[in-house]
Protein backbone atom coordinates (compact mmCIF):
# COMPACT_ATOMS: atom_id res chain seq x y z
CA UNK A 1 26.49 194.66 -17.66
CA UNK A 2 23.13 195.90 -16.58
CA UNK A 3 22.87 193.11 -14.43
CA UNK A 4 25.53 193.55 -12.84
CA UNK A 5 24.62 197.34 -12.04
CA UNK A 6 21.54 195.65 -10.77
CA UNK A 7 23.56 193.71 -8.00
CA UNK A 8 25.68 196.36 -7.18
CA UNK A 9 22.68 198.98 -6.43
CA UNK A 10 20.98 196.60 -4.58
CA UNK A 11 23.99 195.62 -2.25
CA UNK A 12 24.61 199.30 -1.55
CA UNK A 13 21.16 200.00 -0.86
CA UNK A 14 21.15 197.08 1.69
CA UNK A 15 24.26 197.56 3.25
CA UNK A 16 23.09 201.43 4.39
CA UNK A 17 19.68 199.48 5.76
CA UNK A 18 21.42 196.73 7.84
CA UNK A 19 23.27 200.40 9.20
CA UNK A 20 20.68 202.24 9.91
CA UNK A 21 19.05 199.08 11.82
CA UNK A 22 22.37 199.13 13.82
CA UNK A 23 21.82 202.82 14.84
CA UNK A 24 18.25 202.25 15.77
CA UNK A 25 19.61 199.39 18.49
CA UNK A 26 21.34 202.02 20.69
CA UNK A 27 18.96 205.04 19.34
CA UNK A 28 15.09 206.01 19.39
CA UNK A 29 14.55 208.50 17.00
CA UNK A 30 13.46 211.01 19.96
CA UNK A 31 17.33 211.44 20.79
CA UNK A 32 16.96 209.08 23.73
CA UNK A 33 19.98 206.22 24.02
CA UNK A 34 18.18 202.60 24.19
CA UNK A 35 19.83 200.42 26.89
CA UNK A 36 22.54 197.50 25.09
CA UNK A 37 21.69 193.81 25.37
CA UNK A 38 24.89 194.18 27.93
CA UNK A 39 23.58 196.65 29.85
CA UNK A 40 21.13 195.95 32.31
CA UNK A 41 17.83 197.64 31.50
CA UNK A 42 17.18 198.74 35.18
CA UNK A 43 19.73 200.98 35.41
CA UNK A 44 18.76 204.30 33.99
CA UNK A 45 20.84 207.75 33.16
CA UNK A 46 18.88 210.24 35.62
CA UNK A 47 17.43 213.04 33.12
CA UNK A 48 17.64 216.20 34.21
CA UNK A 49 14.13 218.31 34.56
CA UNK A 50 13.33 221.01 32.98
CA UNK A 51 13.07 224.52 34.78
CA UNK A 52 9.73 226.18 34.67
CA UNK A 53 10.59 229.51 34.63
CA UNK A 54 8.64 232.10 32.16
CA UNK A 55 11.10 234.04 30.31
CA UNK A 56 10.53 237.42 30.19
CA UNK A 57 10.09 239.36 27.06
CA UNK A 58 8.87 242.36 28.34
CA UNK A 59 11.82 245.42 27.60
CA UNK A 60 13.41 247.40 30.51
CA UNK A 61 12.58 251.36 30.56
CA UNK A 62 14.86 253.07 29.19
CA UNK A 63 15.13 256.43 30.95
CA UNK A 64 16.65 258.36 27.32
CA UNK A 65 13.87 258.83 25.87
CA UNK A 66 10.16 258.52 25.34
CA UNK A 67 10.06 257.28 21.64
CA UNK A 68 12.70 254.74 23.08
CA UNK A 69 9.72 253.03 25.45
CA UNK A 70 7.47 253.36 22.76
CA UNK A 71 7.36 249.30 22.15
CA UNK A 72 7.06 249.16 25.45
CA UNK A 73 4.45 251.28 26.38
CA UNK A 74 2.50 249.53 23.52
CA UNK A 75 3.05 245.76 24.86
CA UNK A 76 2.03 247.15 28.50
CA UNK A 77 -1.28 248.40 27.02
CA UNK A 78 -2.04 245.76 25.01
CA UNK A 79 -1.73 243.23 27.98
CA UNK A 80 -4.12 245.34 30.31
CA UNK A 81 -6.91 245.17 26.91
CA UNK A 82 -6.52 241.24 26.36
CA UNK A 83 -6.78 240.54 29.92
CA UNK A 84 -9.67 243.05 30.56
CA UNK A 85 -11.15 244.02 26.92
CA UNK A 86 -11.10 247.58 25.27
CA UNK A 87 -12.93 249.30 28.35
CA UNK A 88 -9.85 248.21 30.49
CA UNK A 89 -9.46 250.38 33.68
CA UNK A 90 -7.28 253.03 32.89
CA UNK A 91 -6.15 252.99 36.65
CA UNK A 92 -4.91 249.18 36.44
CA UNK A 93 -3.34 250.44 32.83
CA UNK A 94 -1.53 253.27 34.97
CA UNK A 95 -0.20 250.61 37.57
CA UNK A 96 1.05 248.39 35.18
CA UNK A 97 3.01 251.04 34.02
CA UNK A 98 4.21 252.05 37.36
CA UNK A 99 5.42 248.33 37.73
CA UNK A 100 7.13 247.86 34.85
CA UNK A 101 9.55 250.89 36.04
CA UNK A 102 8.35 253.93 34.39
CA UNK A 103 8.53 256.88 37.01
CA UNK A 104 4.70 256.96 38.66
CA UNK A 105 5.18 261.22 39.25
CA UNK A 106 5.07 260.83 35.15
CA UNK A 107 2.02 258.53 34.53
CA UNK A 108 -1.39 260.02 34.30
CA UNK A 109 -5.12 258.98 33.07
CA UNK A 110 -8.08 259.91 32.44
CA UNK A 111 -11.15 259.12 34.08
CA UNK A 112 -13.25 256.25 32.82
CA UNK A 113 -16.61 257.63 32.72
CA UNK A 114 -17.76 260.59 31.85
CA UNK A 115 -18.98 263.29 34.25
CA UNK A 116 -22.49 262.32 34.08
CA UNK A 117 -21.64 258.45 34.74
CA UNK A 118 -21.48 257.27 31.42
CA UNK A 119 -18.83 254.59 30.23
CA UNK A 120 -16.17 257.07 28.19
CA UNK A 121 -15.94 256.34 24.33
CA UNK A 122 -12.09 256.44 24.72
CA UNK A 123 -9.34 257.20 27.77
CA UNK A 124 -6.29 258.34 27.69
CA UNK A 125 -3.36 257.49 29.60
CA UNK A 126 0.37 259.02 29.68
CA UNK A 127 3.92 258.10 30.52
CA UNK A 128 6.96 261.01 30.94
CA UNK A 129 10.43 260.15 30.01
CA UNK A 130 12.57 262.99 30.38
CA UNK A 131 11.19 266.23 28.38
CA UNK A 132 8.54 264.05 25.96
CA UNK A 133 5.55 261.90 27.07
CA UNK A 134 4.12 258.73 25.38
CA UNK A 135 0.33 259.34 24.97
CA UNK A 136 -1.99 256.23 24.72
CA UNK A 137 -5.73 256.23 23.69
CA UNK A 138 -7.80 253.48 23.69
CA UNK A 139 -11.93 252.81 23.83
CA UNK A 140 -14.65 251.53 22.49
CA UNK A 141 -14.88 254.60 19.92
CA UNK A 142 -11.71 253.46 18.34
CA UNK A 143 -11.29 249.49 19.31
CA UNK A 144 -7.47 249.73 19.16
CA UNK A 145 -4.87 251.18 20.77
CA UNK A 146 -3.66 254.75 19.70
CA UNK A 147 -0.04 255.84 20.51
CA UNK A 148 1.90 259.33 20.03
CA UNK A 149 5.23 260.74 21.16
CA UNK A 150 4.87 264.51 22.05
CA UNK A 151 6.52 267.34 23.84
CA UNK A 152 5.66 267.42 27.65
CA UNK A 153 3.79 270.34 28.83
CA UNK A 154 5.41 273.54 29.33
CA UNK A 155 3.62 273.47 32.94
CA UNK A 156 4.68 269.71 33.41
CA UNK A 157 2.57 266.43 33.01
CA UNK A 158 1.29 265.30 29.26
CA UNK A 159 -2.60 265.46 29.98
CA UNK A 160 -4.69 268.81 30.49
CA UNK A 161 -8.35 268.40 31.79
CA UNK A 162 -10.67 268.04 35.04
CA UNK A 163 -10.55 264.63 35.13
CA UNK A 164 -6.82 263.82 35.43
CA UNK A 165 -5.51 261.37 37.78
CA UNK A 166 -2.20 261.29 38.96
CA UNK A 167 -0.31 258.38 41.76
């Protein structure tokens, strides 16, 4: 009886090789169909090529509010530190911002050195949506990027100083 089961198993198991064989004859393992003996190897299925574009992940502004940008305003900033370190120009920060829609009459910075010429420990940059502004810090000071949601100025703008810049 065991002997038997012993035959049986190992015709099943053989039978589901000699299949899979048969599959591999018409198909790598890469998804690609393998020409038949029939069919003549020179002709070919054209493949179709693939599109380069770069999908964009970056959000759209949304004009509602400014905690609604806030992801936003944080991937924008980021970008302009990896591709220029934490002393990144505030000014190329600012434009960045101007191109990825927010309105460039509500983006403001601060200056990048200080009023004697020195490299600034931290600068701070702005966006206003509507009646709130999104507030970014960054610097050597702090190595990281600082974000807050506040109330815009009763006078307009979100930054108060000497050294404000404005498009």
């Amino acid at each position: 009886m065991k002997v038997l089961g012993a035959i049986v198993a190992v015709a099943a198991v053989g039978s589901l090789l000699t299949g899979c064989a048969s599959v591999g004859q018409f198909f790598d393992f890469g998804g690609n169909a393998k020409p038949s003996s029939s069919t003549s190897a020179s002709t070919s299925t054209p493949k179709p090529t693939p599109t380069r574009v770069k999908p964009n992940f970056i959000p759209a502004v949304n004009p509602g509010s400014a905690a609604a940008n806030q992801r936003l305003f944080v991937i924008l900033l980021e970008q302009g530190l990896v591709a220029e370190g934490i002393s990144a120009n505030p000014a190329s920060q600012a434009e960045r911002l101007r191109s990825a829609g927010f309105d460039p009459a509500g983006v403001s910075w601060t200056d990048s050195s200080t009023a004697i010429g020195l490299l600034a420990d931290t600068v701070f940059i702005s966006a206003q949506v509507g009646a709130e502004c999104l507030i970014g810090q960054y610097g050597t000071a702090i190595q990281t990027v600082a974000i807050s949601v506040a109330p815009a100025l009763p006078s307009g703008g979100c930054l108060v100083g000497a050294g404000i810049n404005h498009f």
